[in-house]
N, C-alpha and C. Protein backbone atom coordinates (compact mmCIF):
# COMPACT_ATOMS: atom_id res chain seq x y z
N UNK A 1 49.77 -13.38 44.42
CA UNK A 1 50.87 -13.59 45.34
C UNK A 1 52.11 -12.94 44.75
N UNK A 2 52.69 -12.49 45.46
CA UNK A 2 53.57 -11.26 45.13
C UNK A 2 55.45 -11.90 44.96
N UNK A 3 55.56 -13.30 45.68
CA UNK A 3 56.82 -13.67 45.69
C UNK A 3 56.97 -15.48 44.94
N UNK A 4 57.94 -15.26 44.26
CA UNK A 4 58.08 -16.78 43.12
C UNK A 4 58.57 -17.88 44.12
N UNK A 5 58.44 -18.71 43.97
CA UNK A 5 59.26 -19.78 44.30
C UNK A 5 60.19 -21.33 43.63
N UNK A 6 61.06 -21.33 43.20
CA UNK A 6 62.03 -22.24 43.02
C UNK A 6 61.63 -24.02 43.80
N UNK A 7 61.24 -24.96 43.52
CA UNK A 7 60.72 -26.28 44.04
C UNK A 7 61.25 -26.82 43.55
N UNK A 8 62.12 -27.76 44.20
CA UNK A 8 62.61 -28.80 44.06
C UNK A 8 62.14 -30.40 44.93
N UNK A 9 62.55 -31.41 44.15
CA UNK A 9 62.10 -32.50 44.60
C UNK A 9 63.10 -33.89 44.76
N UNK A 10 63.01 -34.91 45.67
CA UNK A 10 63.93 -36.31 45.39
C UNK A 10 63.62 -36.74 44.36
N UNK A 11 64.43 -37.02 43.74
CA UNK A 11 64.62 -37.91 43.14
C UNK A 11 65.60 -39.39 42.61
N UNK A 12 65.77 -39.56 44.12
CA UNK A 12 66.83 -39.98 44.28
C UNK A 12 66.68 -41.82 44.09
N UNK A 13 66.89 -43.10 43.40
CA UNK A 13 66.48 -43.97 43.47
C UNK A 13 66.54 -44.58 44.97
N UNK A 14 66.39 -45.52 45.50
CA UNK A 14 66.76 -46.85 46.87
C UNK A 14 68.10 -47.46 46.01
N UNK A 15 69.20 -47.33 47.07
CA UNK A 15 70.25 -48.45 47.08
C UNK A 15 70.08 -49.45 47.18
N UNK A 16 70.98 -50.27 46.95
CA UNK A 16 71.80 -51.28 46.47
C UNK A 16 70.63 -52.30 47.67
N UNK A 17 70.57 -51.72 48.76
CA UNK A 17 70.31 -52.42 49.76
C UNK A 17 68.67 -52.25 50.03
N UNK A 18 68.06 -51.22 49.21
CA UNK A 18 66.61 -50.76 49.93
C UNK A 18 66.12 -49.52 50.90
N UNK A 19 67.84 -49.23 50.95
CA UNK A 19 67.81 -47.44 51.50
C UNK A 19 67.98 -46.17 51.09
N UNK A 20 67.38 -45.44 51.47
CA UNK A 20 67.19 -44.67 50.67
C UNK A 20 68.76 -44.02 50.09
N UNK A 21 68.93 -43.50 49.15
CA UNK A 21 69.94 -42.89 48.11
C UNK A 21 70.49 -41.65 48.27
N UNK A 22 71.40 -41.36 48.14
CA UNK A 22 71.82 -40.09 48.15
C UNK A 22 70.77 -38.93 47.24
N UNK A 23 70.10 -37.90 48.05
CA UNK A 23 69.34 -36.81 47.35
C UNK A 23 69.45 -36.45 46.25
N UNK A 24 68.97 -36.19 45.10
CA UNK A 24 69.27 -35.93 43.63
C UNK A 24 67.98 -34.91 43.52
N UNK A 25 67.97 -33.41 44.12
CA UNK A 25 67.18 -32.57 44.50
C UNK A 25 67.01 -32.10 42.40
N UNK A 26 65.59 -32.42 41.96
CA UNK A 26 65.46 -32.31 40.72
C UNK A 26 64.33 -30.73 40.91
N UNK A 27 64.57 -30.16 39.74
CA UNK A 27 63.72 -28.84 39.61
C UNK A 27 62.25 -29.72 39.28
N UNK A 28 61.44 -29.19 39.80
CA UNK A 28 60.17 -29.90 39.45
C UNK A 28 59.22 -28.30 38.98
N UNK A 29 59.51 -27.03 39.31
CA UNK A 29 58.86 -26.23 39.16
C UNK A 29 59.94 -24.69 39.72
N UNK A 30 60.16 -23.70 38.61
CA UNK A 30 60.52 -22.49 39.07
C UNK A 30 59.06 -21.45 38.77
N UNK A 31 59.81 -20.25 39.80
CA UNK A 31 58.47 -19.45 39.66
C UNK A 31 57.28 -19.52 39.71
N UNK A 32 56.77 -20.43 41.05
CA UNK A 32 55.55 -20.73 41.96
C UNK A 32 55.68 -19.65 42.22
N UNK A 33 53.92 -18.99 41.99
CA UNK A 33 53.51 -18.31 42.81
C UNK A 33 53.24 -18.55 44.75
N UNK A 34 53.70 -17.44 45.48
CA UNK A 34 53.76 -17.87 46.74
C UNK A 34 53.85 -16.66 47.58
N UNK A 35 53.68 -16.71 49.56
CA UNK A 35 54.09 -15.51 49.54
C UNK A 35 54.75 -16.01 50.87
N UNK A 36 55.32 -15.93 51.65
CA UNK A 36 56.53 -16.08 52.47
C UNK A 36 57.27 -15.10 53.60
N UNK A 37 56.63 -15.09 54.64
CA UNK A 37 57.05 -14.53 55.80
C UNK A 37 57.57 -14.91 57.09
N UNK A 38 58.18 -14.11 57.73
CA UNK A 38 58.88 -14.76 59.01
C UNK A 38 58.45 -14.79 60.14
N UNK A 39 58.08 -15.69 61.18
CA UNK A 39 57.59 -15.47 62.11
C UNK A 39 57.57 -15.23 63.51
N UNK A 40 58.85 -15.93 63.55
CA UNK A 40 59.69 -15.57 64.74
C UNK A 40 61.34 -16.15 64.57
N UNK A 41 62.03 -15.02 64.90
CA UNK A 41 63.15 -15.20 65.01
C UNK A 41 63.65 -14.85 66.37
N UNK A 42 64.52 -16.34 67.49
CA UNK A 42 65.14 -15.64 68.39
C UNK A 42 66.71 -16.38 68.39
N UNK A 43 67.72 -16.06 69.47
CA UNK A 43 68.90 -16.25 69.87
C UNK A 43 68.63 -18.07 70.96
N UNK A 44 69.17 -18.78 70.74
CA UNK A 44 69.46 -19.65 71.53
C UNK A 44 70.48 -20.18 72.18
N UNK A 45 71.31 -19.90 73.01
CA UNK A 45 72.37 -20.34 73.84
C UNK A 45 71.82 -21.17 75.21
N UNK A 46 72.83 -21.99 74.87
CA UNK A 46 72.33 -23.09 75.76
C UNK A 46 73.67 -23.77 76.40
N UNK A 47 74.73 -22.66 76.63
CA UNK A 47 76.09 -23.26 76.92
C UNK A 47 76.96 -23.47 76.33
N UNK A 48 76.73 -24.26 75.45
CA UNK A 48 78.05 -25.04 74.30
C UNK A 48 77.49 -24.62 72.92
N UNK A 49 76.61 -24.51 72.38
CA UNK A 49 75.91 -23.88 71.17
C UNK A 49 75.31 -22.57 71.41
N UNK A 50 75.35 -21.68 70.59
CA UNK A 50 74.93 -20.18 69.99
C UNK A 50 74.17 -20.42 68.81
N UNK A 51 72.91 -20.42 68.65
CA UNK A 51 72.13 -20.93 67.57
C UNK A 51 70.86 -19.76 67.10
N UNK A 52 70.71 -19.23 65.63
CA UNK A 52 69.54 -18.39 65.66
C UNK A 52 68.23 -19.40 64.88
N UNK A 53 67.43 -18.85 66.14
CA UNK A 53 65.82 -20.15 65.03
C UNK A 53 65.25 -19.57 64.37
N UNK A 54 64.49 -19.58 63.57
CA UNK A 54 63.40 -18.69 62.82
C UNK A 54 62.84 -19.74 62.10
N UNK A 55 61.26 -19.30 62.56
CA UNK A 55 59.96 -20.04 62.05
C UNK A 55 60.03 -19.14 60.75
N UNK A 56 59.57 -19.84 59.38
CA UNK A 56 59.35 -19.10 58.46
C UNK A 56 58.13 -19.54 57.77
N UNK A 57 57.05 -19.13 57.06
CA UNK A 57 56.05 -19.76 57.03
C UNK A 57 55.67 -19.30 54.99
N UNK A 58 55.22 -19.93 54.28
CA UNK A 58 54.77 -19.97 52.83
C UNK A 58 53.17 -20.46 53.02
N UNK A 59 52.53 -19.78 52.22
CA UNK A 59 51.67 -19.97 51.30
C UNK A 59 51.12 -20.10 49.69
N UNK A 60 50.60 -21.08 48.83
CA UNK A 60 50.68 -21.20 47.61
C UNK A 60 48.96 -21.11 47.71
N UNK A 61 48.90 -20.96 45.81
CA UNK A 61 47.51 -21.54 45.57
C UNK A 61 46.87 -22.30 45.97
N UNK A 62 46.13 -22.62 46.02
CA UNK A 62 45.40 -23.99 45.79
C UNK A 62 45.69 -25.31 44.45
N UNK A 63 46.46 -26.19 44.50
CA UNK A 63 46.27 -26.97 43.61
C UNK A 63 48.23 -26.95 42.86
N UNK A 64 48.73 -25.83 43.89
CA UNK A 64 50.06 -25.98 43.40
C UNK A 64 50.45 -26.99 43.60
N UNK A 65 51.77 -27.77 42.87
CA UNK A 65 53.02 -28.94 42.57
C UNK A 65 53.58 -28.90 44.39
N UNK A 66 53.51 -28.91 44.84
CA UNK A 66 54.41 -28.90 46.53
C UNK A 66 53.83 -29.56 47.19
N UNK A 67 54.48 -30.67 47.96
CA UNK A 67 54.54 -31.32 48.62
C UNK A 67 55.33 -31.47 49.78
N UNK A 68 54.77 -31.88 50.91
CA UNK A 68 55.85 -31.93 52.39
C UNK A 68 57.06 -32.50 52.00
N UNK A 69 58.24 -32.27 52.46
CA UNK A 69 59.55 -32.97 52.05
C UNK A 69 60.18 -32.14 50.70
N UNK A 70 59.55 -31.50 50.00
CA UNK A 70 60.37 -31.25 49.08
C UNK A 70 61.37 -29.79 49.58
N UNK A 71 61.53 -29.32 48.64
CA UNK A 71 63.01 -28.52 48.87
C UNK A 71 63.18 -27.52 48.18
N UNK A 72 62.86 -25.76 48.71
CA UNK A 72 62.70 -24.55 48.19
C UNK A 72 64.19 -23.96 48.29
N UNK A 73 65.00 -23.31 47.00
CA UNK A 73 66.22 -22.81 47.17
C UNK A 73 66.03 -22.04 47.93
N UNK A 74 65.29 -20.96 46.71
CA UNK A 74 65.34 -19.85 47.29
C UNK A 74 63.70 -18.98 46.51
N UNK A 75 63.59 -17.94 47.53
CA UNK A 75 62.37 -17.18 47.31
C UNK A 75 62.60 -15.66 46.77
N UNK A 76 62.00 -15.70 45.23
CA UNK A 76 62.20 -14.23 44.76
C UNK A 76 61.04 -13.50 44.53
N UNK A 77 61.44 -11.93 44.26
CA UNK A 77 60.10 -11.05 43.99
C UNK A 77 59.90 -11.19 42.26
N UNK A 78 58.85 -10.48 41.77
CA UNK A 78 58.52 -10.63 40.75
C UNK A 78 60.03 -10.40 39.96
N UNK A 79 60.62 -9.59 40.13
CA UNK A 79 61.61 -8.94 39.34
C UNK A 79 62.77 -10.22 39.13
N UNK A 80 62.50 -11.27 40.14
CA UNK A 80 63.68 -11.92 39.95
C UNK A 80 65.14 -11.77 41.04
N UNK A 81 64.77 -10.94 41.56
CA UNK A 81 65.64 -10.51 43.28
C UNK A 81 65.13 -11.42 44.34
N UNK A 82 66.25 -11.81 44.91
CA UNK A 82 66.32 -13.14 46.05
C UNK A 82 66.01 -12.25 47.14
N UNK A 83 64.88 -12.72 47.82
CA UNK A 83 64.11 -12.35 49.29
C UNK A 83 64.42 -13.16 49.92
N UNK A 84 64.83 -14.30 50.36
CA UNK A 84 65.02 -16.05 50.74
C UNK A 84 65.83 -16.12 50.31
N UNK A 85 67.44 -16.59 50.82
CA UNK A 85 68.12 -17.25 50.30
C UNK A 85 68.16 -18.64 51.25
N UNK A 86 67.63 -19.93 50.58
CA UNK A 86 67.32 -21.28 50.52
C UNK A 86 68.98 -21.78 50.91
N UNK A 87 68.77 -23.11 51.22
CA UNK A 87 67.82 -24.38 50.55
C UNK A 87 66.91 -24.19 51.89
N UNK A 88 65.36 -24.17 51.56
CA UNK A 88 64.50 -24.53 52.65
C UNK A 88 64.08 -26.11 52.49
N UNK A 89 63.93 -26.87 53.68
CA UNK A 89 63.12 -27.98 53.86
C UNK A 89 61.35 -27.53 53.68
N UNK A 90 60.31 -28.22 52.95
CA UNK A 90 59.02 -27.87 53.48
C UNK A 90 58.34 -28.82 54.02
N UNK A 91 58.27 -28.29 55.60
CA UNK A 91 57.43 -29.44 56.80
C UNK A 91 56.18 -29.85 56.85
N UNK A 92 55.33 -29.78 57.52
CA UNK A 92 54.16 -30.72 57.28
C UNK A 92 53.51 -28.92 56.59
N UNK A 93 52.62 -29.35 55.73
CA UNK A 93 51.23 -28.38 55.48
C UNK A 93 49.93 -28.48 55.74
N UNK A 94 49.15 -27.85 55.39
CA UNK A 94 47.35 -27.56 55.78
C UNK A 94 47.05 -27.23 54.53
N UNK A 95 45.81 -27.39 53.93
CA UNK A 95 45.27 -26.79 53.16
C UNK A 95 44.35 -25.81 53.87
N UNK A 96 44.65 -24.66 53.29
CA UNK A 96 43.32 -23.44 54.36
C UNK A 96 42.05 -22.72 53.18
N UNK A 97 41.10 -22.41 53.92
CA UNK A 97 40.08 -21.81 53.36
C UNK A 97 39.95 -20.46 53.84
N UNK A 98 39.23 -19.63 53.18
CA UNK A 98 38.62 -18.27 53.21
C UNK A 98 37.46 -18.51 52.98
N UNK A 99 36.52 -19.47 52.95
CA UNK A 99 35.31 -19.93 52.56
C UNK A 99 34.94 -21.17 52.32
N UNK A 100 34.54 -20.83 50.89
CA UNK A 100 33.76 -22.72 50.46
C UNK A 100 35.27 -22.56 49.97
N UNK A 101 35.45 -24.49 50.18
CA UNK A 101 36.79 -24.87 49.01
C UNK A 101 37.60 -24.14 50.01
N UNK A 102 38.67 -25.03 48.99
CA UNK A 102 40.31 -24.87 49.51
C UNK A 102 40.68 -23.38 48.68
N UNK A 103 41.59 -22.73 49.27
CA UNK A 103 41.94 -21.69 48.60
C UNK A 103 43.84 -21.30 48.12
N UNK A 104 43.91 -21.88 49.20
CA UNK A 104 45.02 -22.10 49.66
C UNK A 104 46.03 -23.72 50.26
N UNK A 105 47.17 -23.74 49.95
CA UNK A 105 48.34 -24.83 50.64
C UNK A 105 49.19 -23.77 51.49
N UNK A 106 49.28 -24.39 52.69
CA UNK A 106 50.17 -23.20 53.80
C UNK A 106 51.16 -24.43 54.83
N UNK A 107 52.60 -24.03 54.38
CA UNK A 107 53.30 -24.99 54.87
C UNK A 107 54.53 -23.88 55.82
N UNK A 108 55.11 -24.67 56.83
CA UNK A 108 56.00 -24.16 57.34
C UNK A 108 57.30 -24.69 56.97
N UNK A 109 58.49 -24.02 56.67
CA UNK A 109 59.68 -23.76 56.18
C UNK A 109 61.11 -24.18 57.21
N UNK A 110 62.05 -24.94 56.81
CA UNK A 110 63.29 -25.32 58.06
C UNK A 110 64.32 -24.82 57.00
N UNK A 111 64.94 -23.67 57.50
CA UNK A 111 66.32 -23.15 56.87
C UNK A 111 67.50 -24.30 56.96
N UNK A 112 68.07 -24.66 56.12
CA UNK A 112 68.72 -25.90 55.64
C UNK A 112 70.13 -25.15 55.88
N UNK A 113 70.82 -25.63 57.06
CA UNK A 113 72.66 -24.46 57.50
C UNK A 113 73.83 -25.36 57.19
């Protein structure tokens, strides 16, 4: 996989009360292997808002640290040059195959504005 990825995670304790805490986004892993493309980008006006969407979609190994909910800055190439500039949300995932066994984790991406 040709592009790194930056993972972050909560770590945030429960308040005072049992709710959840202000985010305390901890590095849990730099430089995941990954690869990261876009899938659709369009214009949304709807009257009172001017909004651009874009589906963005990642794939990891099999057996990588990532989990739904956690939190990608940003996505670089080998060299260390930002392709992605983050914070991404990561939404629900799949594990996918090319065969026997898992081969792959493939999650979709929410640009954080």
């Amino acid at each position: 996989m040709t592009m790194r990825a930056e993972v972050r995670r909560n770590s945030a304790a429960a308040d005072a009360h049992g709710g959840a805490g202000k985010p305390a986004w901890t590095l849990i892993q730099d430089g995941v292997p990954c690869f990261v493309w876009s899938r659709v980008r369009q214009r949304v006006v709807d009257g009172k808002q001017n909004a651009e969407v874009e589906e963005i979609a990642v794939v990891f190994r099999a057996g990588a640290d990532v989990l739904a909910f956690d939190r990608i800055e940003q996505i670089k190439d080998r060299r260390g040059r930002v392709l992605f500039a983050g914070p991404f949300d990561v939404l629900t995932g799949t594990e996918k195959s090319a065969g026997d066994g898992v081969d792959h984790l493939a999650f979709k991406l929410r640009r954080i504005a």
